[in-house]
PDB file of N, CA and C in Angstrom:
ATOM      1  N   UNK A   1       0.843  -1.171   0.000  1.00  0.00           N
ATOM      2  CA  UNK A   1       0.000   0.000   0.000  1.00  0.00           C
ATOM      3  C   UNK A   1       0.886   1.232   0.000  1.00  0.00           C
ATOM      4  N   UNK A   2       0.663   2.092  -0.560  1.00  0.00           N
ATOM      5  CA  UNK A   2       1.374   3.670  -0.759  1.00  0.00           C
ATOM      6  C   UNK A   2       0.491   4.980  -0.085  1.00  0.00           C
ATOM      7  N   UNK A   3       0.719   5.599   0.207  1.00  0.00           N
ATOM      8  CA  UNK A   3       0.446   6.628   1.320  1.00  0.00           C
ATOM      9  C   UNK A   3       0.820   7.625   1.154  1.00  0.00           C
ATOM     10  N   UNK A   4       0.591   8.610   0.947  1.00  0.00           N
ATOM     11  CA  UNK A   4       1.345  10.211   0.820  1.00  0.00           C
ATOM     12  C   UNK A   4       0.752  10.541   2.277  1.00  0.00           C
ATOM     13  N   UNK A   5       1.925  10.622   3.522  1.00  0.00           N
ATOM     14  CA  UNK A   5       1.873  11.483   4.621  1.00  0.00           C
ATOM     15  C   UNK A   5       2.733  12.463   4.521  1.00  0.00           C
ATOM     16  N   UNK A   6       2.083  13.526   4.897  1.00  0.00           N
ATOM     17  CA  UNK A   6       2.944  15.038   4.873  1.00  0.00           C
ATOM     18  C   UNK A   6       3.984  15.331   3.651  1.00  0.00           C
ATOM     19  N   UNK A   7       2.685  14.946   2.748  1.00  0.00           N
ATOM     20  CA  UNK A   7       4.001  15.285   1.010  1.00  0.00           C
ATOM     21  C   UNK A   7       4.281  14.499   0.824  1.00  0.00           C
ATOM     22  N   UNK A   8       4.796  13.231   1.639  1.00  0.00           N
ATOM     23  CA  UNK A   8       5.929  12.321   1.270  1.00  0.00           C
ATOM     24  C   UNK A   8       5.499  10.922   0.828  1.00  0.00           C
ATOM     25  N   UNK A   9       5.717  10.133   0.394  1.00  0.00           N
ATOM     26  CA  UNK A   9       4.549   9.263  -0.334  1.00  0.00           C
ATOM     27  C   UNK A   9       5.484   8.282   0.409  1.00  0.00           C
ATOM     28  N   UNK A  10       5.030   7.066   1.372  1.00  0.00           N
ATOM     29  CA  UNK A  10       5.436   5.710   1.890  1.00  0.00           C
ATOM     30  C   UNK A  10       4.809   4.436   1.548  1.00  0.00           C
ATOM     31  N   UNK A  11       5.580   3.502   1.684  1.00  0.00           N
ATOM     32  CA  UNK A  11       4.908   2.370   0.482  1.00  0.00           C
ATOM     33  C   UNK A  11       5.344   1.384   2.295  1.00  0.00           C
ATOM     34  N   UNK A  12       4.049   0.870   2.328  1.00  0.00           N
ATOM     35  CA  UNK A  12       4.005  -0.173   3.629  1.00  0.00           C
ATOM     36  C   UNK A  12       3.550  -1.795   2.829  1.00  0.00           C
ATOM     37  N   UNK A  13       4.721  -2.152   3.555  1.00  0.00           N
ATOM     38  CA  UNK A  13       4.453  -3.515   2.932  1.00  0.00           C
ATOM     39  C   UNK A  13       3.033  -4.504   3.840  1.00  0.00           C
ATOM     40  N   UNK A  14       3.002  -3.632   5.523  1.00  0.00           N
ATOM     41  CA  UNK A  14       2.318  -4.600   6.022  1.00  0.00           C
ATOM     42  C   UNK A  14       1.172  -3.354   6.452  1.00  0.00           C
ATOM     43  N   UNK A  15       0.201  -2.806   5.637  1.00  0.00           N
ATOM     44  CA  UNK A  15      -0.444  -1.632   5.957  1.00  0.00           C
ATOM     45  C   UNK A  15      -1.108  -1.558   7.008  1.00  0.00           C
ATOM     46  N   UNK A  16      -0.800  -0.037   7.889  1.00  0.00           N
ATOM     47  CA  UNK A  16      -1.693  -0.240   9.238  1.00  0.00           C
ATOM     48  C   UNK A  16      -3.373  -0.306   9.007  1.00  0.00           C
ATOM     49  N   UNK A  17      -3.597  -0.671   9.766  1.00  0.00           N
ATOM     50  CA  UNK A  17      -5.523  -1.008   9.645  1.00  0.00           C
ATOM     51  C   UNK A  17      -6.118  -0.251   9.680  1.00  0.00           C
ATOM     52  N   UNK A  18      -6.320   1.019  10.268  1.00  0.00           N
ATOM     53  CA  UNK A  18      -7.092   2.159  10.250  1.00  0.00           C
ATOM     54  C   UNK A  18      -6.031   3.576  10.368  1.00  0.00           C
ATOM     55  N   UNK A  19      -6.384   4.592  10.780  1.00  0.00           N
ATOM     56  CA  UNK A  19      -6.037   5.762  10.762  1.00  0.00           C
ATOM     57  C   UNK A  19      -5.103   5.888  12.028  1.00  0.00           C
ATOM     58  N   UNK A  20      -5.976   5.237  12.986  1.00  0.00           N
ATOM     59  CA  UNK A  20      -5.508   5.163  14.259  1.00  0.00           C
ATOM     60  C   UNK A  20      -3.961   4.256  14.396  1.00  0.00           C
ATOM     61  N   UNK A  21      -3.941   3.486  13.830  1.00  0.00           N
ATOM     62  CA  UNK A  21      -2.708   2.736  13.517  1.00  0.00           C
ATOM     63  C   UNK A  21      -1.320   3.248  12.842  1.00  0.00           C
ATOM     64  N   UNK A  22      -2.129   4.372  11.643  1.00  0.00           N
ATOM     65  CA  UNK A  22      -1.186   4.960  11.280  1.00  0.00           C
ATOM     66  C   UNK A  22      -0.638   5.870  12.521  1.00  0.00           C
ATOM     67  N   UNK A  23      -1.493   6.399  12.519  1.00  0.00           N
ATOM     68  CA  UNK A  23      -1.329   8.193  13.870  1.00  0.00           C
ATOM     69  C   UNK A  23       0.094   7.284  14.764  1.00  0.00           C
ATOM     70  N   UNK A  24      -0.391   5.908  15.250  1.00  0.00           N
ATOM     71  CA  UNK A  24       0.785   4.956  16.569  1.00  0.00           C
ATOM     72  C   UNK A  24       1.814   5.214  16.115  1.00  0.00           C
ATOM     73  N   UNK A  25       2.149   5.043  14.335  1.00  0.00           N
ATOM     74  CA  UNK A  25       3.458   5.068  13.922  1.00  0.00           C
ATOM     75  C   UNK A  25       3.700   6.014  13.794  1.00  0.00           C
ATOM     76  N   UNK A  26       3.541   6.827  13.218  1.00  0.00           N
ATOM     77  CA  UNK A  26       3.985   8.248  12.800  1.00  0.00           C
ATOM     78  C   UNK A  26       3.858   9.671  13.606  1.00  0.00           C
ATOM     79  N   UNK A  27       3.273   9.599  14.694  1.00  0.00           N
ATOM     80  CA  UNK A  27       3.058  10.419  16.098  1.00  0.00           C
ATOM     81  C   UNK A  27       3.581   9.484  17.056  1.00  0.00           C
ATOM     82  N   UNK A  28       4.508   8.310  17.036  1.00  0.00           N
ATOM     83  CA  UNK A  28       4.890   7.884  18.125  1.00  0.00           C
ATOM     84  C   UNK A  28       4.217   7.229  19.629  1.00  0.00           C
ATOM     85  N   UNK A  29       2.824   7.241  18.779  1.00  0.00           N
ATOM     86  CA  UNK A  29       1.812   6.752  20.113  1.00  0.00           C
ATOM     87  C   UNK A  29       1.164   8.297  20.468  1.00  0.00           C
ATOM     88  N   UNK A  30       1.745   9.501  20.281  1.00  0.00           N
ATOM     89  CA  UNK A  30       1.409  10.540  20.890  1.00  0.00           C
ATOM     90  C   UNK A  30      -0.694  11.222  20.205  1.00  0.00           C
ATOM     91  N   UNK A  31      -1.480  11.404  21.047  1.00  0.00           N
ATOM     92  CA  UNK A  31      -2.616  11.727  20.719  1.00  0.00           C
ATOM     93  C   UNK A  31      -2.690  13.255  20.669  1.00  0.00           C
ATOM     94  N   UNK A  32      -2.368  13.699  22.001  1.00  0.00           N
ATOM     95  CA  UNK A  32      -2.706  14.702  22.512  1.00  0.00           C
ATOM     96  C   UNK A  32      -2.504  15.804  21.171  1.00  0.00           C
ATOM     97  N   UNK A  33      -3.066  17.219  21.050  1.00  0.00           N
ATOM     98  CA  UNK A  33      -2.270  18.344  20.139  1.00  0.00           C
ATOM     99  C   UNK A  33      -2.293  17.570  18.793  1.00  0.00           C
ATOM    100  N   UNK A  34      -2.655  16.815  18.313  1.00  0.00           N
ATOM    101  CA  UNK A  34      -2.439  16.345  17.063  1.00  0.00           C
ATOM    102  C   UNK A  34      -4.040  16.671  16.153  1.00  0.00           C
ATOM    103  N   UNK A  35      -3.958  16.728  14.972  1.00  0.00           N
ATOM    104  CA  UNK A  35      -5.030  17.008  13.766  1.00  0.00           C
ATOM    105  C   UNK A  35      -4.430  16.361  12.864  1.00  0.00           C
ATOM    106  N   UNK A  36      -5.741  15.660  12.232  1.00  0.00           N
ATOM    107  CA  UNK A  36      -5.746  14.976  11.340  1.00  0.00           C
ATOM    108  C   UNK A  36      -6.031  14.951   9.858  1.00  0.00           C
ATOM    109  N   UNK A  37      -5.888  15.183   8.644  1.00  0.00           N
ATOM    110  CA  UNK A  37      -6.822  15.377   7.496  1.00  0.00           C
ATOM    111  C   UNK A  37      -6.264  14.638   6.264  1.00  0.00           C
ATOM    112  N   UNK A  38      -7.712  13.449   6.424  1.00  0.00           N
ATOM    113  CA  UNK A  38      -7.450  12.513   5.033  1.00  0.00           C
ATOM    114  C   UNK A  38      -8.010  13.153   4.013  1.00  0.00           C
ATOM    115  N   UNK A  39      -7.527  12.623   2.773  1.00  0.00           N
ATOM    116  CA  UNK A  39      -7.799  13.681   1.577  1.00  0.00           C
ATOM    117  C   UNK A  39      -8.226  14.841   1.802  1.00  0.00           C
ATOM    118  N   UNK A  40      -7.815  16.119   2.500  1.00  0.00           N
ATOM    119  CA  UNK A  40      -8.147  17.047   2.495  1.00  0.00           C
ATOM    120  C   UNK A  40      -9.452  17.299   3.461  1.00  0.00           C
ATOM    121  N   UNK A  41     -10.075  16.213   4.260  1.00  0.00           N
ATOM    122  CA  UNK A  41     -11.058  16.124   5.478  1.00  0.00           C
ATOM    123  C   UNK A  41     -10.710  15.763   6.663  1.00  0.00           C
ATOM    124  N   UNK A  42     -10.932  16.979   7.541  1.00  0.00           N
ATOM    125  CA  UNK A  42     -10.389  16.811   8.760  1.00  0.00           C
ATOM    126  C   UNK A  42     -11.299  15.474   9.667  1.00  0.00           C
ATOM    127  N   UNK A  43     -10.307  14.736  10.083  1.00  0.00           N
ATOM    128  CA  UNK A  43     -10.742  13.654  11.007  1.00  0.00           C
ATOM    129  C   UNK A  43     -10.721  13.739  12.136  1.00  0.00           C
ATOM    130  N   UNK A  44     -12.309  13.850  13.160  1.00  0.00           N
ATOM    131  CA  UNK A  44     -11.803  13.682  14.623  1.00  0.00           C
ATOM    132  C   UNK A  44     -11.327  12.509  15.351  1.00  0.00           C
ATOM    133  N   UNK A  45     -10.382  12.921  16.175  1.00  0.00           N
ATOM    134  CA  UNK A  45      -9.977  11.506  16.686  1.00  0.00           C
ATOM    135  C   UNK A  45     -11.149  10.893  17.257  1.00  0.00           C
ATOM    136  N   UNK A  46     -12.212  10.710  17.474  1.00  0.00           N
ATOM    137  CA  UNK A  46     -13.265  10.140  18.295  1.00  0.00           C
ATOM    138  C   UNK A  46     -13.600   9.104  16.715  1.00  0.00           C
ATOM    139  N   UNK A  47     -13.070   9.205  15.441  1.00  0.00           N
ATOM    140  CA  UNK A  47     -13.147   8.619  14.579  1.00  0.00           C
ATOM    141  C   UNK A  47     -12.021   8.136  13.841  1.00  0.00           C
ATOM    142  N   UNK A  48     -10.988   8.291  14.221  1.00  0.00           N
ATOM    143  CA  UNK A  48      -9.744   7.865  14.255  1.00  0.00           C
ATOM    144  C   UNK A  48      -9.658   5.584  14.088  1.00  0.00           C
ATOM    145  N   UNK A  49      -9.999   5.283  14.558  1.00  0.00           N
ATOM    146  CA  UNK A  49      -9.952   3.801  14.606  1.00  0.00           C
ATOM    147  C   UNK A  49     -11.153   3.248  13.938  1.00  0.00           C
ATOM    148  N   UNK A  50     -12.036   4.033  13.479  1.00  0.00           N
ATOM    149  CA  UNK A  50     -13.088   3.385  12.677  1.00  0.00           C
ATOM    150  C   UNK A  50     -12.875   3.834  11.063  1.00  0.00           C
ATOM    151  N   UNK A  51     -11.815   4.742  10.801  1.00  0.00           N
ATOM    152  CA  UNK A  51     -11.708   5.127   9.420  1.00  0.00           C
ATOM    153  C   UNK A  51     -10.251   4.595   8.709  1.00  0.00           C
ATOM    154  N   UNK A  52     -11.070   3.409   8.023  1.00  0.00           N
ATOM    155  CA  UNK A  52      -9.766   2.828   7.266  1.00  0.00           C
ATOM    156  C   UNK A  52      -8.995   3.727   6.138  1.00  0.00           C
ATOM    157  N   UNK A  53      -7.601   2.994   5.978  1.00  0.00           N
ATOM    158  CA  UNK A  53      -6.840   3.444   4.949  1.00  0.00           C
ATOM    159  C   UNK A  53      -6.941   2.820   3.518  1.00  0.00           C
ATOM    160  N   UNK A  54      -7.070   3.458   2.657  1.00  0.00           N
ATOM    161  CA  UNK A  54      -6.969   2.890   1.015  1.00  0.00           C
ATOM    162  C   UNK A  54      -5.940   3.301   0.501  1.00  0.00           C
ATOM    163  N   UNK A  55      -5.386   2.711  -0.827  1.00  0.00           N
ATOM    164  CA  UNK A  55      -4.071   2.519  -1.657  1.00  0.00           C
ATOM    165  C   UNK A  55      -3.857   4.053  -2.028  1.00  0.00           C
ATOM    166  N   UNK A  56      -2.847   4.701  -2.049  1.00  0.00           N
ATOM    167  CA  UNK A  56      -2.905   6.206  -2.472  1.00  0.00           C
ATOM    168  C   UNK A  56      -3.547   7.102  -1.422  1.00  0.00           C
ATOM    169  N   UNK A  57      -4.242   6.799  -0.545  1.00  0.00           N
ATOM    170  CA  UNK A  57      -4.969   7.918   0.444  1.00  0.00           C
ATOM    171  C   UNK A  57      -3.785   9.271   0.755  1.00  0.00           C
ATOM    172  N   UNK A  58      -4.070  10.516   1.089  1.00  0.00           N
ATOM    173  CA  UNK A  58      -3.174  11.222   1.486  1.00  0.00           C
ATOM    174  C   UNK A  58      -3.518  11.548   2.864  1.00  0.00           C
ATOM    175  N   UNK A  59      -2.480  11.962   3.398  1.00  0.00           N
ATOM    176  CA  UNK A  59      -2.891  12.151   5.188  1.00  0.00           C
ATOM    177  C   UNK A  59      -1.604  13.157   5.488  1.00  0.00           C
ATOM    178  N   UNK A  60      -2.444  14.146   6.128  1.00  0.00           N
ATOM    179  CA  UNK A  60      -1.680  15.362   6.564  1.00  0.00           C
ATOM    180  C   UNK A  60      -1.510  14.771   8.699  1.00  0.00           C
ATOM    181  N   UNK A  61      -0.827  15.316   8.813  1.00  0.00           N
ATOM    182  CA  UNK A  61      -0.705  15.129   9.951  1.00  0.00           C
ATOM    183  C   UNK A  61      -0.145  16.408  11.053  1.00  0.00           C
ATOM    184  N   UNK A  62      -0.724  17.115  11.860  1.00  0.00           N
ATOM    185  CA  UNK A  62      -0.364  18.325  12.283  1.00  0.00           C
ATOM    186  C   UNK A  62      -0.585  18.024  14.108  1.00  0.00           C
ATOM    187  N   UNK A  63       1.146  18.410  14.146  1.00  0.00           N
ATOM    188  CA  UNK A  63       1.107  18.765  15.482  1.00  0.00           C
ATOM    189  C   UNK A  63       1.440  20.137  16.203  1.00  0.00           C
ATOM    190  N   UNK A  64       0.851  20.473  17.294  1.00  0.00           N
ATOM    191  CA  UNK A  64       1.025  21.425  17.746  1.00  0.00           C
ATOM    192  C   UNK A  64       2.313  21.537  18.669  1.00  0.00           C
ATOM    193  N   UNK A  65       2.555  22.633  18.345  1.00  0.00           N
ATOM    194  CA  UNK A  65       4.040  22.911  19.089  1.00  0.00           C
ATOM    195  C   UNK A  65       4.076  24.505  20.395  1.00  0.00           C
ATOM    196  N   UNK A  66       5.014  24.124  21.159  1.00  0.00           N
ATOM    197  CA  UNK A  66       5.019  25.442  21.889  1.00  0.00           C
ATOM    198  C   UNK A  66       5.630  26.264  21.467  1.00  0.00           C
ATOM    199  N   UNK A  67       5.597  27.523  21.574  1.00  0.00           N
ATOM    200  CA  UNK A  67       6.380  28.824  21.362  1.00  0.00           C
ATOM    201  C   UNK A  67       5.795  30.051  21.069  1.00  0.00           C
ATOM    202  N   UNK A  68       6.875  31.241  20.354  1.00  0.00           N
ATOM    203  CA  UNK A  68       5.773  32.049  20.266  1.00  0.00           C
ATOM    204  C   UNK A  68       6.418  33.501  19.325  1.00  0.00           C
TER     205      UNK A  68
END
């Protein structure tokens, strides 16, 4: 399966199962401060583990940071 996260297109040989699976890998487990948006639709995490991934999907991934 191939994936464009944050621009970058990743090819998973063993694809995670939902959204939520991805977020484990690629946020490190981290929930908190994070936003989500598949093809261009923001996902709430309260829907995070019920919204699967398809071949090509794109997924932005935004975390919040401190400063100022």
């Amino acid at each position: 399966m191939e994936l464009t996260i944050n621009h970058t297109r990743k090819t998973f040989n063993q694809p995670p199962e939902n959204l939520e699976a991805l977020i484990a890998i690629e946020a490190s487990g981290k929930k908190k401060g994070i936003a989500v948006a598949l093809n261009n639709r923001i996902i709430p995490q309260s829907d995070w583990a019920e919204t699967l991934l398809k071949d090509q999907d794109s997924i932005l991934i935004i975390t919040a940071t401190q400063g100022g």
